[in-house]
C-alpha atoms as a PDB file:
ATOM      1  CA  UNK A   1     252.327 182.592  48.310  1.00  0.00           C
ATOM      2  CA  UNK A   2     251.371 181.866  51.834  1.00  0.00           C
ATOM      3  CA  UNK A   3     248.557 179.963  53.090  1.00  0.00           C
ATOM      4  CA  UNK A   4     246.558 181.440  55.281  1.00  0.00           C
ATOM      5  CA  UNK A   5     245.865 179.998  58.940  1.00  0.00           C
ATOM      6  CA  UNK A   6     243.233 180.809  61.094  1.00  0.00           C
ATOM      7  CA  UNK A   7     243.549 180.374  64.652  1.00  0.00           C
ATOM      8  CA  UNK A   8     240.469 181.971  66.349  1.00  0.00           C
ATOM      9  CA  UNK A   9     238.026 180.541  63.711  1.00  0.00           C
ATOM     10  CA  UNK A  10     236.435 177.974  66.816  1.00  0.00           C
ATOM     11  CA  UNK A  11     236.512 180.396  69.842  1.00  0.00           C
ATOM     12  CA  UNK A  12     234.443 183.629  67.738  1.00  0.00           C
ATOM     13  CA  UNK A  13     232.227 181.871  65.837  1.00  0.00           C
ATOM     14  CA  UNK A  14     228.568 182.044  68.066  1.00  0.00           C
ATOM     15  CA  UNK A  15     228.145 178.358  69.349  1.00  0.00           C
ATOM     16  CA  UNK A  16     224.323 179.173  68.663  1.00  0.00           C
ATOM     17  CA  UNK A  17     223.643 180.371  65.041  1.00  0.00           C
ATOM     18  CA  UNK A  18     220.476 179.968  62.777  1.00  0.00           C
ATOM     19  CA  UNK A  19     220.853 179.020  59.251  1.00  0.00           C
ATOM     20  CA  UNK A  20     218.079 179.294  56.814  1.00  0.00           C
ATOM     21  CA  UNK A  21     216.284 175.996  55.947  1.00  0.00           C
ATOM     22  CA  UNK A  22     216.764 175.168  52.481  1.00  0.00           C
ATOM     23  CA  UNK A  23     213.482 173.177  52.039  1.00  0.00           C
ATOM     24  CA  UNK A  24     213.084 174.950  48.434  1.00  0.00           C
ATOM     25  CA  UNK A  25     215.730 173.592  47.188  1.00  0.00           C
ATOM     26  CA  UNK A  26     216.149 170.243  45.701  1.00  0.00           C
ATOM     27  CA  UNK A  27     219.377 168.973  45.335  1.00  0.00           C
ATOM     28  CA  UNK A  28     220.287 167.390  42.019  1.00  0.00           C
ATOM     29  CA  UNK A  29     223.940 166.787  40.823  1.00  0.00           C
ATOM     30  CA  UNK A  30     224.830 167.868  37.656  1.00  0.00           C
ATOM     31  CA  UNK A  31     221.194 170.179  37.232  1.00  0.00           C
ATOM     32  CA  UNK A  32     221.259 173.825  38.033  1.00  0.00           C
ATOM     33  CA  UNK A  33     218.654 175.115  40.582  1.00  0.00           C
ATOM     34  CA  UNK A  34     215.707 177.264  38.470  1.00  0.00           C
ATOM     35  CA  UNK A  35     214.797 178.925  41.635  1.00  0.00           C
ATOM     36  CA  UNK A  36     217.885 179.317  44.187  1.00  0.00           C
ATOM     37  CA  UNK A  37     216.906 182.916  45.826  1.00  0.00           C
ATOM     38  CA  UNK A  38     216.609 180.518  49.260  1.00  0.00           C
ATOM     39  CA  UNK A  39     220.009 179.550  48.444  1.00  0.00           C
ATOM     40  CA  UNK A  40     221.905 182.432  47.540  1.00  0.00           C
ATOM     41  CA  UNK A  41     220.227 183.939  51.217  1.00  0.00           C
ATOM     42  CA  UNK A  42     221.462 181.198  53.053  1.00  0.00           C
ATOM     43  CA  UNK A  43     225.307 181.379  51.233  1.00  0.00           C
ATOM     44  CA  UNK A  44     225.262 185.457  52.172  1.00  0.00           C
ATOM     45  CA  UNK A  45     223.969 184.772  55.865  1.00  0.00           C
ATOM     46  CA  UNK A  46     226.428 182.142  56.530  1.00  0.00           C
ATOM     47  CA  UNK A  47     229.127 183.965  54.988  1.00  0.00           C
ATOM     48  CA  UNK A  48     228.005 186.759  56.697  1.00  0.00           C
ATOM     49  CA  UNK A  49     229.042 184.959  60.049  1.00  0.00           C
ATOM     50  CA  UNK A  50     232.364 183.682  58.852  1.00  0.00           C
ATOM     51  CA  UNK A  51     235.587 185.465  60.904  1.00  0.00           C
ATOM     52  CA  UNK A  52     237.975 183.683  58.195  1.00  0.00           C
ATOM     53  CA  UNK A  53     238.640 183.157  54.623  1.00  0.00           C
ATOM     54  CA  UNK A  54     238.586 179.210  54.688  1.00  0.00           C
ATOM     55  CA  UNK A  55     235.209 178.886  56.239  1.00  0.00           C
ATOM     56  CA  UNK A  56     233.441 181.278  53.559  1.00  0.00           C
ATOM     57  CA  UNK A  57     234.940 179.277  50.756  1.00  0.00           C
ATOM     58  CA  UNK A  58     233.520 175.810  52.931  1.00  0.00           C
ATOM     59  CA  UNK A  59     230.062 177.296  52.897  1.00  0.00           C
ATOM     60  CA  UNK A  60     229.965 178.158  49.205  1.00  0.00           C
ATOM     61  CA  UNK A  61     231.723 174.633  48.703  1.00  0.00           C
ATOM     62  CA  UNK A  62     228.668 172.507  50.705  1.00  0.00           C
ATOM     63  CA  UNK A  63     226.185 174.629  48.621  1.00  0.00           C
ATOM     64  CA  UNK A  64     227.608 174.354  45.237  1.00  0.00           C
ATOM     65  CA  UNK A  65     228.880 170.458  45.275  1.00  0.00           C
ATOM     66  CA  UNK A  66     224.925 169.805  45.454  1.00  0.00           C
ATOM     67  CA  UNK A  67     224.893 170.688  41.771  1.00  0.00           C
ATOM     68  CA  UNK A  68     228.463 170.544  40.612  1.00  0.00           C
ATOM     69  CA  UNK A  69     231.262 167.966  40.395  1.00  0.00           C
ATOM     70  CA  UNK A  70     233.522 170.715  42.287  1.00  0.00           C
ATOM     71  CA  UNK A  71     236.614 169.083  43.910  1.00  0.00           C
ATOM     72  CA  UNK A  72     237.597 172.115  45.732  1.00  0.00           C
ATOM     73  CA  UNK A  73     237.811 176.422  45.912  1.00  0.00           C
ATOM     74  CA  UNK A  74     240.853 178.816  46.170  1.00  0.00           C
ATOM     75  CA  UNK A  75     241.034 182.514  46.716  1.00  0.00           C
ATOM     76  CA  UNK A  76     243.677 184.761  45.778  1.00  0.00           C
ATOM     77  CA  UNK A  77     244.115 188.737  47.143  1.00  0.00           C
ATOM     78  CA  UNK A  78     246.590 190.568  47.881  1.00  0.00           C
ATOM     79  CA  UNK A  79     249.448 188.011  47.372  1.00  0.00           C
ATOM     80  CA  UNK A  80     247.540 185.962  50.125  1.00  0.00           C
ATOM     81  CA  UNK A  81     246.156 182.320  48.890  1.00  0.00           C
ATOM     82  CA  UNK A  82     243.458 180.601  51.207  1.00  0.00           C
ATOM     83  CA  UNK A  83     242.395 177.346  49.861  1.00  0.00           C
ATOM     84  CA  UNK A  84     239.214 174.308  50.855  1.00  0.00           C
ATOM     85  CA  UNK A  85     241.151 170.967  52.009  1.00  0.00           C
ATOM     86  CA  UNK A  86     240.600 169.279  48.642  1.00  0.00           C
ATOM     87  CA  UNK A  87     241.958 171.531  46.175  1.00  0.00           C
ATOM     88  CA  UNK A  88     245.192 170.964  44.624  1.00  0.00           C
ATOM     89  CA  UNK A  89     247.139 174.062  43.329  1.00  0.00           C
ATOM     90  CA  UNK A  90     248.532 171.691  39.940  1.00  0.00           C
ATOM     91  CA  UNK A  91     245.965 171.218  38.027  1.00  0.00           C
ATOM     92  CA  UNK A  92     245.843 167.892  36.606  1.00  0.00           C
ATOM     93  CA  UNK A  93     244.010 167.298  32.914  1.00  0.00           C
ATOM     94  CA  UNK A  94     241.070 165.309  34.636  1.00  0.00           C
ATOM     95  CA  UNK A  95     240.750 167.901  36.977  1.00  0.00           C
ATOM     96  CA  UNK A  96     240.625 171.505  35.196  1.00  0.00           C
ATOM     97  CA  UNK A  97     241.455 174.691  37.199  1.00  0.00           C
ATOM     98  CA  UNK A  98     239.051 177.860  36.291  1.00  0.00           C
ATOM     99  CA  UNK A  99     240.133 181.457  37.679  1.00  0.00           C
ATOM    100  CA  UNK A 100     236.849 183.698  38.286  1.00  0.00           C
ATOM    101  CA  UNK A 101     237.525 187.768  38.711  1.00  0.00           C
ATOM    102  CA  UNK A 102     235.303 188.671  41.653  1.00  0.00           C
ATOM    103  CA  UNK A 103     234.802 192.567  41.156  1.00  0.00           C
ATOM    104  CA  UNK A 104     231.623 195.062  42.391  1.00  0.00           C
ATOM    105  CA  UNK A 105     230.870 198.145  41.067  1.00  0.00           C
ATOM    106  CA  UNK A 106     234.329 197.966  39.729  1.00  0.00           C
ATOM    107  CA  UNK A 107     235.837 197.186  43.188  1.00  0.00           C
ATOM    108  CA  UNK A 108     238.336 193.657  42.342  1.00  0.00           C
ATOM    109  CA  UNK A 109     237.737 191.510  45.277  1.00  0.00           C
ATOM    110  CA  UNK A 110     240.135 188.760  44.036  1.00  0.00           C
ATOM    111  CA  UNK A 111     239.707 185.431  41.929  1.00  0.00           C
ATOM    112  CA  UNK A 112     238.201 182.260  42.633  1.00  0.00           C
ATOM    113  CA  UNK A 113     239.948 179.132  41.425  1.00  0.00           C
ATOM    114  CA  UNK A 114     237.512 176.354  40.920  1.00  0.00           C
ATOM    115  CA  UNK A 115     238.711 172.717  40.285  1.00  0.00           C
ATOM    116  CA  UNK A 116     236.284 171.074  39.027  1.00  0.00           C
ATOM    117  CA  UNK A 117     236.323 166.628  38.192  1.00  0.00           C
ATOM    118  CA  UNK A 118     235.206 168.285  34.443  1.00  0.00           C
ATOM    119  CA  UNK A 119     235.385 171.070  32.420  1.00  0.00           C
ATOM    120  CA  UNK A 120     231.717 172.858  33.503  1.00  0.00           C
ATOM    121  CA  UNK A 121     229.451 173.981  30.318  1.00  0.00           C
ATOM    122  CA  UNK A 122     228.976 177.827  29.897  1.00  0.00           C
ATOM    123  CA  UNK A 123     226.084 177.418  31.945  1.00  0.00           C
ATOM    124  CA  UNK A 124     227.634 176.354  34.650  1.00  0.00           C
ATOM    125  CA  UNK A 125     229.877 178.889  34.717  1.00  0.00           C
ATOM    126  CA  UNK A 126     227.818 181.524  34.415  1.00  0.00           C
ATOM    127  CA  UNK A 127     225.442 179.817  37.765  1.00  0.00           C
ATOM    128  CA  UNK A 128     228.541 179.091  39.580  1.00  0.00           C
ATOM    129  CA  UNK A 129     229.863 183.143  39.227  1.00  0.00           C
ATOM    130  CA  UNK A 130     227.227 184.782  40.346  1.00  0.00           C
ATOM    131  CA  UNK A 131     227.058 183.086  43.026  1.00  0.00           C
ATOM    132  CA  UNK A 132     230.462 183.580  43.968  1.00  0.00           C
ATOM    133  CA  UNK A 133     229.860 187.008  43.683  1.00  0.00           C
ATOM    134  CA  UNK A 134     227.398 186.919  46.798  1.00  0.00           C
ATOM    135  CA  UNK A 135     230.541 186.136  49.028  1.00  0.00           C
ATOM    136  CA  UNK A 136     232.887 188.191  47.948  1.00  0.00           C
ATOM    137  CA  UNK A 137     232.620 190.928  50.281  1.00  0.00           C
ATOM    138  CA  UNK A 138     232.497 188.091  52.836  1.00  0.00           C
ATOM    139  CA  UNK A 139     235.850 186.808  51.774  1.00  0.00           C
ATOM    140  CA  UNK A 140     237.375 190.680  51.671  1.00  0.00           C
ATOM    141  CA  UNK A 141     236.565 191.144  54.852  1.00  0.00           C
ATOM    142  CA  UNK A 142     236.783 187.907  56.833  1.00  0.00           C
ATOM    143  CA  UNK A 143     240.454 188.290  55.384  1.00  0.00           C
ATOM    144  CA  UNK A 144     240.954 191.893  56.391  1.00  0.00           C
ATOM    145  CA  UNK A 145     239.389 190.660  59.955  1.00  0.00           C
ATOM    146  CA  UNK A 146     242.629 188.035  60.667  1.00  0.00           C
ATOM    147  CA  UNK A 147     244.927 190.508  59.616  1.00  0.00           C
ATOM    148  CA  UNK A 148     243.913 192.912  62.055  1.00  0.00           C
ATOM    149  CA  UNK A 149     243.742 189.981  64.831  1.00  0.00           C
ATOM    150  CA  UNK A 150     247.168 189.539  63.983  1.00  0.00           C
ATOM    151  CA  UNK A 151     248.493 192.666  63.864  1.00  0.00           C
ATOM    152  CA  UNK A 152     247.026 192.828  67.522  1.00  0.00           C
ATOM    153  CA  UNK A 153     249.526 190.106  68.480  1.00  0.00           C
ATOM    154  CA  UNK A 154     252.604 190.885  66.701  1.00  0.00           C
ATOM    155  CA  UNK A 155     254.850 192.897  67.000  1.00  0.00           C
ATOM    156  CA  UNK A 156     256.173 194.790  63.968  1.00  0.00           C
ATOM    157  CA  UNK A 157     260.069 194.681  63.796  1.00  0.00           C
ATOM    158  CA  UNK A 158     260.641 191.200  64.848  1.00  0.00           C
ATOM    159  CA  UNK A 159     257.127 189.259  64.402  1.00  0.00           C
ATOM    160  CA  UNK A 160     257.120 187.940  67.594  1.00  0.00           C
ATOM    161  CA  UNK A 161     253.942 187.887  69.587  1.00  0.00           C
ATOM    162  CA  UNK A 162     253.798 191.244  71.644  1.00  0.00           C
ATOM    163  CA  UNK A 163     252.683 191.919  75.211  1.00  0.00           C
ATOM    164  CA  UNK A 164     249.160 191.375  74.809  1.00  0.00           C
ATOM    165  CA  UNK A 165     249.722 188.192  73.281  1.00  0.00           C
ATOM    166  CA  UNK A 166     251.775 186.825  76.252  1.00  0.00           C
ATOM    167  CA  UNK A 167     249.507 187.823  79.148  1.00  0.00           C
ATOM    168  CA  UNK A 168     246.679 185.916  77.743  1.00  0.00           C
ATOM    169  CA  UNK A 169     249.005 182.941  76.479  1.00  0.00           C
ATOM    170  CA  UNK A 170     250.495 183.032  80.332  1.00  0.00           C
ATOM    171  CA  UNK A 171     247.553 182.740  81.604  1.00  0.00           C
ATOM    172  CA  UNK A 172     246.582 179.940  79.862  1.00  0.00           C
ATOM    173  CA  UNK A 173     249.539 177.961  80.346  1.00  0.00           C
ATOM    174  CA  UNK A 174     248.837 178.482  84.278  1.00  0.00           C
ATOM    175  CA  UNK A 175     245.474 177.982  84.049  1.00  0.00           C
ATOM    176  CA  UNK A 176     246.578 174.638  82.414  1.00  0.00           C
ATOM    177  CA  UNK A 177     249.387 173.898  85.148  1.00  0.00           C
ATOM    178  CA  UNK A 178     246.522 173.927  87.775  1.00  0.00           C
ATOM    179  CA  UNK A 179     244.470 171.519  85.934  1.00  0.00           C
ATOM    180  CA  UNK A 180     246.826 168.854  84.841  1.00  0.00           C
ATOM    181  CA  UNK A 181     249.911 169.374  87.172  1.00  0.00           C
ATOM    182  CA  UNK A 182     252.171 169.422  84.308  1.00  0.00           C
ATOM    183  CA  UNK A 183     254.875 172.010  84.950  1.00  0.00           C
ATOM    184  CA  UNK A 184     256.295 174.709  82.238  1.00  0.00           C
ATOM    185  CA  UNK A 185     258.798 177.088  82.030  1.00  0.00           C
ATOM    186  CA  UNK A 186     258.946 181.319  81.546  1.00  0.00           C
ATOM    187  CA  UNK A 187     262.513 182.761  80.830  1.00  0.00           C
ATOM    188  CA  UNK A 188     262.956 186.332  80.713  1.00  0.00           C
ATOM    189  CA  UNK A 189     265.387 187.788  78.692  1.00  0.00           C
ATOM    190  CA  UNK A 190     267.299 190.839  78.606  1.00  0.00           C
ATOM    191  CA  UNK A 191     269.991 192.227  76.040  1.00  0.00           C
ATOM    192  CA  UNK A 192     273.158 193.630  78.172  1.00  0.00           C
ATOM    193  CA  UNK A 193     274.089 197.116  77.352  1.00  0.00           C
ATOM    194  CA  UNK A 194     271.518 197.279  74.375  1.00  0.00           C
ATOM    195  CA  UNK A 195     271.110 200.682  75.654  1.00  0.00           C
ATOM    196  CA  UNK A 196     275.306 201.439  74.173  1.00  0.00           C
ATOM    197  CA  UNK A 197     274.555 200.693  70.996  1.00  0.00           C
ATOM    198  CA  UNK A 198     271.747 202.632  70.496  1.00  0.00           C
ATOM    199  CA  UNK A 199     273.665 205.757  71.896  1.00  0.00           C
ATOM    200  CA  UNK A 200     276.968 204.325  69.641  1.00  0.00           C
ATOM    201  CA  UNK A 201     275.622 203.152  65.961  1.00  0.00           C
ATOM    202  CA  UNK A 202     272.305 204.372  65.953  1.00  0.00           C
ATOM    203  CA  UNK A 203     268.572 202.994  66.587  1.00  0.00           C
ATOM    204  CA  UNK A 204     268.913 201.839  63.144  1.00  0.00           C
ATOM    205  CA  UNK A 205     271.831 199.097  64.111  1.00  0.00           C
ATOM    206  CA  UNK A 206     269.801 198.811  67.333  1.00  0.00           C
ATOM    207  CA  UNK A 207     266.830 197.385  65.321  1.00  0.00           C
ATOM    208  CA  UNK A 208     269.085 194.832  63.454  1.00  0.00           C
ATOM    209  CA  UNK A 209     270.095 193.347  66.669  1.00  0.00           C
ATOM    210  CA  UNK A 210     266.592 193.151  68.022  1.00  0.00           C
ATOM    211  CA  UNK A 211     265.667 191.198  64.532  1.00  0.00           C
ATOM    212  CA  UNK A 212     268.953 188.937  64.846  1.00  0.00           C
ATOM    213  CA  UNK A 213     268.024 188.019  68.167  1.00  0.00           C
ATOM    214  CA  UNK A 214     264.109 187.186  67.704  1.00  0.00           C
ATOM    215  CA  UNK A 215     265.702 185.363  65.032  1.00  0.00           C
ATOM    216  CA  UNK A 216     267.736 183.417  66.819  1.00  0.00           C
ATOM    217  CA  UNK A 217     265.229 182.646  69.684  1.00  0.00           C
ATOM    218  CA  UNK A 218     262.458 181.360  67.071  1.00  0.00           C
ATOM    219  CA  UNK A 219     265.330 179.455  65.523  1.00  0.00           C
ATOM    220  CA  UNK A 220     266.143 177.525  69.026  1.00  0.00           C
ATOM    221  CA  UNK A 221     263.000 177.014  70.270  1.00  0.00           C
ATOM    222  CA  UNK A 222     260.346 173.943  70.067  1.00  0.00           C
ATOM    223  CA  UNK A 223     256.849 174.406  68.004  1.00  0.00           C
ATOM    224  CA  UNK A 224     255.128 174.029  71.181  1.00  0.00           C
ATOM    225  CA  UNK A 225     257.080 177.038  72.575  1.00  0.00           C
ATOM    226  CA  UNK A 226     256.480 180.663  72.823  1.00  0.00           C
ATOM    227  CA  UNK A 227     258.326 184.012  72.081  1.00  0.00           C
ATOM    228  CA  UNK A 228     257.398 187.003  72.218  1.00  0.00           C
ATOM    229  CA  UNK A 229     258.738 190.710  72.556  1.00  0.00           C
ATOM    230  CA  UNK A 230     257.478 192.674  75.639  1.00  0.00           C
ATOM    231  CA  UNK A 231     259.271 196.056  75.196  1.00  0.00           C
ATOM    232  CA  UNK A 232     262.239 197.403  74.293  1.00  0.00           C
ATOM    233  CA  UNK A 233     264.980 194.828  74.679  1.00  0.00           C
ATOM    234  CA  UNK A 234     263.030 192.661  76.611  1.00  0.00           C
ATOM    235  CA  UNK A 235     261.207 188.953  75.796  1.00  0.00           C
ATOM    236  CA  UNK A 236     259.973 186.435  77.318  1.00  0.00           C
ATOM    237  CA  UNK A 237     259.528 182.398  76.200  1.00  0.00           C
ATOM    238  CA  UNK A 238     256.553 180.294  77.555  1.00  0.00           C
ATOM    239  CA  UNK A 239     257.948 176.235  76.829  1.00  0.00           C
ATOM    240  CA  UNK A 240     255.227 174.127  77.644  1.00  0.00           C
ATOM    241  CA  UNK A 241     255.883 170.792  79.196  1.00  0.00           C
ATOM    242  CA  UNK A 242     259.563 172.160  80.586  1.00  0.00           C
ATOM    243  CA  UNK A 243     261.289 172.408  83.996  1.00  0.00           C
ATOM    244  CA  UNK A 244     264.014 174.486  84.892  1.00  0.00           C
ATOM    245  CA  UNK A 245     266.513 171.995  83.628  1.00  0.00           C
ATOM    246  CA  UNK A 246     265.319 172.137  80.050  1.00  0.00           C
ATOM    247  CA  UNK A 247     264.832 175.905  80.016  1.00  0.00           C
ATOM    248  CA  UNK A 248     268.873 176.406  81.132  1.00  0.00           C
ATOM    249  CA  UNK A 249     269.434 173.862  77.808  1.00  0.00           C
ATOM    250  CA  UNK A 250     267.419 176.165  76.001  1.00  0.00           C
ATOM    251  CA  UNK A 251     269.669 179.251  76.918  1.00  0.00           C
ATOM    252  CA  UNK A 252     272.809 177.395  76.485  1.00  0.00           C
ATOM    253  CA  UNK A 253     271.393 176.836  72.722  1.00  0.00           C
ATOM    254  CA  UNK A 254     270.270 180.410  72.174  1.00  0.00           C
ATOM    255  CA  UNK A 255     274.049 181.252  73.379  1.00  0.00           C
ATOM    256  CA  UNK A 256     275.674 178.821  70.946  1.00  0.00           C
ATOM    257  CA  UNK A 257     273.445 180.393  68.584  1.00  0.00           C
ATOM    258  CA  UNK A 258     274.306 183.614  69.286  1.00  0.00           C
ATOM    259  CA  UNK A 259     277.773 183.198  69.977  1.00  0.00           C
ATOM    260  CA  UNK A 260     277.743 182.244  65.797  1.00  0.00           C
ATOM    261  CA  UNK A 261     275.796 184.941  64.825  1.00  0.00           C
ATOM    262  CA  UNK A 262     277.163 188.551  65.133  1.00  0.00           C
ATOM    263  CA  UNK A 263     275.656 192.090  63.251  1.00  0.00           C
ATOM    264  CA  UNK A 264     278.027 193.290  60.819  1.00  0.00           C
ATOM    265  CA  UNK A 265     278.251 196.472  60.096  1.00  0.00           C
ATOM    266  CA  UNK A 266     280.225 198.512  56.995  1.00  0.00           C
ATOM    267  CA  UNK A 267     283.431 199.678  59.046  1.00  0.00           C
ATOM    268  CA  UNK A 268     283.878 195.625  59.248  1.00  0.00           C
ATOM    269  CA  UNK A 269     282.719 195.901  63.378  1.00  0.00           C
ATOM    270  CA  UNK A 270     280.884 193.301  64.836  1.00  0.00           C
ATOM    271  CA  UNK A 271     278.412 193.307  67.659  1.00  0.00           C
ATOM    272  CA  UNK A 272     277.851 190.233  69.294  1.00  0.00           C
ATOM    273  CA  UNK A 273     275.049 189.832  71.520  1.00  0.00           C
ATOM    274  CA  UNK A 274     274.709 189.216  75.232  1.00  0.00           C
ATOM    275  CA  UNK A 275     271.482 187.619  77.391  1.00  0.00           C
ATOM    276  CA  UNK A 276     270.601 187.722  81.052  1.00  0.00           C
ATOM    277  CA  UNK A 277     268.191 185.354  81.779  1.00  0.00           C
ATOM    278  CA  UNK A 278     265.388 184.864  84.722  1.00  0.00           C
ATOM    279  CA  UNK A 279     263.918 181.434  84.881  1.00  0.00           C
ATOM    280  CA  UNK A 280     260.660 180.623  86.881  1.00  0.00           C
ATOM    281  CA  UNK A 281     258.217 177.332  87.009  1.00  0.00           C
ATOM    282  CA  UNK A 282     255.019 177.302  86.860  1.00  0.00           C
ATOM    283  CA  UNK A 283     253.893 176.703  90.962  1.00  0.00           C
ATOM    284  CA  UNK A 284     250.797 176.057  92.823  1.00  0.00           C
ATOM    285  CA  UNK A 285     249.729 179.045  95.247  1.00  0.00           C
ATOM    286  CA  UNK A 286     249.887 181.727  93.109  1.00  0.00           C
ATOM    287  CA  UNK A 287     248.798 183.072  89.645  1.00  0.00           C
ATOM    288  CA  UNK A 288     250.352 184.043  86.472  1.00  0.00           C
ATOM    289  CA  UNK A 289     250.915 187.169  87.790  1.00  0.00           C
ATOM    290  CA  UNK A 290     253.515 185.844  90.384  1.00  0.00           C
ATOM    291  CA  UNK A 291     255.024 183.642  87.960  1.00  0.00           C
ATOM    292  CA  UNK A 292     256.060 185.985  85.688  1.00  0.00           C
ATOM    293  CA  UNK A 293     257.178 188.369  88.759  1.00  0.00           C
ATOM    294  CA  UNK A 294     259.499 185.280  89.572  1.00  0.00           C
ATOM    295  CA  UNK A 295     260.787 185.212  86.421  1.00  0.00           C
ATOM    296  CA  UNK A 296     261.610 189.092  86.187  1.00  0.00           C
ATOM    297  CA  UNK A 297     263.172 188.988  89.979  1.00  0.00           C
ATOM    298  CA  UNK A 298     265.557 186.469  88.423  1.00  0.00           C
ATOM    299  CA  UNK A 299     266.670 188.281  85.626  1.00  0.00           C
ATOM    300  CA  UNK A 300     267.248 191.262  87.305  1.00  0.00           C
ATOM    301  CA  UNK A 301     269.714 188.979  89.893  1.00  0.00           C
ATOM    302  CA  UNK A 302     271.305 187.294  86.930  1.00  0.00           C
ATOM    303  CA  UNK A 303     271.522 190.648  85.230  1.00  0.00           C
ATOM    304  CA  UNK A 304     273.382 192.323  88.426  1.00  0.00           C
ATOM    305  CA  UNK A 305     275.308 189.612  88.642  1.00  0.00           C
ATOM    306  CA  UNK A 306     276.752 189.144  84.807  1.00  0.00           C
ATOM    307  CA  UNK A 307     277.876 192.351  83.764  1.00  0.00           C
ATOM    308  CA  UNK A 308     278.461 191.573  80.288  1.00  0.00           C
ATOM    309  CA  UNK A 309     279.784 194.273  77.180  1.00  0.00           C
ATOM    310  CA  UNK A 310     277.570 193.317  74.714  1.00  0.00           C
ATOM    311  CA  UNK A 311     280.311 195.016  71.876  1.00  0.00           C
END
């Protein structure tokens, strides 16, 4: 199972946000609250304002370790597994792993793993589940909230980052060009005669060559690099910290790469793929908008110039 990552968690949570004092409740390790309505309100409201999985399970983990020798929480739905930073998936014997069904009104809404320095009484159990209940709606749908921010990003056949993604990631790499003077690189790429194959083998083939070759590009690239899919046959790579020299490396890698790496299809035919490439620096005296304008008059002068057959 994946773990989940949340990217956005610091820039959408309000700066400014009230929790509910919790001057009813008396904190006492290994003794169960007799009144806790104050804290079961303050769980819900700060779960309430939680944009991501992890940070719901951190706010029920401050409350509960107040009362409980908890070492840590998981959450399981849908295949996806979101986990607090001490909890470790192998359970060892001093440290017991319990599974908790989190349903409402017959609605499953996952399980809760709780590992736990010692087995926890009946009692305990019992406290510790209905108050996991109170979050998980909170969970559900800080979960179902980062899949949608994702699927705003990415685009579906090859999982790159799509065009939305890369006008607000361009403009932050300018915006961080004019601040620190450190120079990157955007190279714009184009598939030759993409546009054949289509018309000869079918969108279907078509589709496996745009997959090989976002392949290929994440393959080649740095983790401080960008891809990203624009349109069509079209994408563009941010690489941070990069001048012109290092981005022509990077092409002559993504051809070796390439060059290695052909579709097959039944008949036995092989396409190989072809690149035109337009590569621009960041500059002073202009915005990102000119930068990636650079970058596209450059392809399109490579591209007249190359004429390649890409099968």
């Amino acid at each position: 199972m994946a773990a989940y990552r949340t990217t956005l968690r610091d820039s959408l949570i309000e700066p400014n946000t009230y929790r509910l004092p919790l001057s009813a409740v008396v904190p006492n390790l290994n003794r169960l609250p007799t009144e806790w309505a104050a804290l079961n309100l303050d769980l819900v409201l700060a779960a309430q304002r939680c944009t991501d999985p992890v940070s719901v399970l951190n706010e029920l983990y401050e409350r509960v370790i107040t009362y409980l020798p908890i070492k840590g929480f998981a959450w399981i739905q849908d295949s996806e597994l979101v986990q607090t930073q001490n909890f470790i998936a192998t359970a060892a014997q001093n440290s017991p792993i319990k599974w908790i069904e989190l349903t409402h009104a017959d609605v499953r809404l996952g399980k809760l793993g709780v590992q736990s320095v010692r087995a926890l009484s009946d009692a305990e159990c019992h406290w510790l589940t209905q108050l996991a209940q109170t979050v998980a709606f909170a969970l559900r749908n800080s979960l179902l909230y980062q899949r949608a921010l994702s699927d705003a990003q990415q685009d579906p056949l090859t999982c790159l980052k799509n065009r939305r993604s890369f006008d607000a990631q361009l403009a932050r790499e300018h915006a961080h060009f004019v601040r620190y003077g450190i120079k990157s690189c955007l190279v714009a790429m184009d598939l030759n005669s993409f546009k054949s194959i289509n018309d000869t083998w079918g969108h279907d083939v078509g589709d496996r060559v745009l997959k090989l070759f976002a392949t290929g590009l994440m393959h080649i690239l740095r983790e401080t690099d960008h891809a990203f899919r624009l349109g069509g046959d079209e994408f563009c790579a941010i690489l941070s910290a990069t001048n012109a020299y290092g981005a022509k490396k990077m092409t002559d890698r993504l051809d070796a790469w390439l060059m290695q790496h052909a579709v097959e299809l039944q008949s036995g035919e092989r396409i190989s793929i072809h690149t035109s490439y337009g590569v621009a620096e960041s500059e002073q005296g202009g915005d990102e908008r000119d930068w990636f304008r650079r970058a596209d008059q450059a392809l399109y002068e490579n591209k007249r110039a190359h004429k390649w057959v890409a099968a």
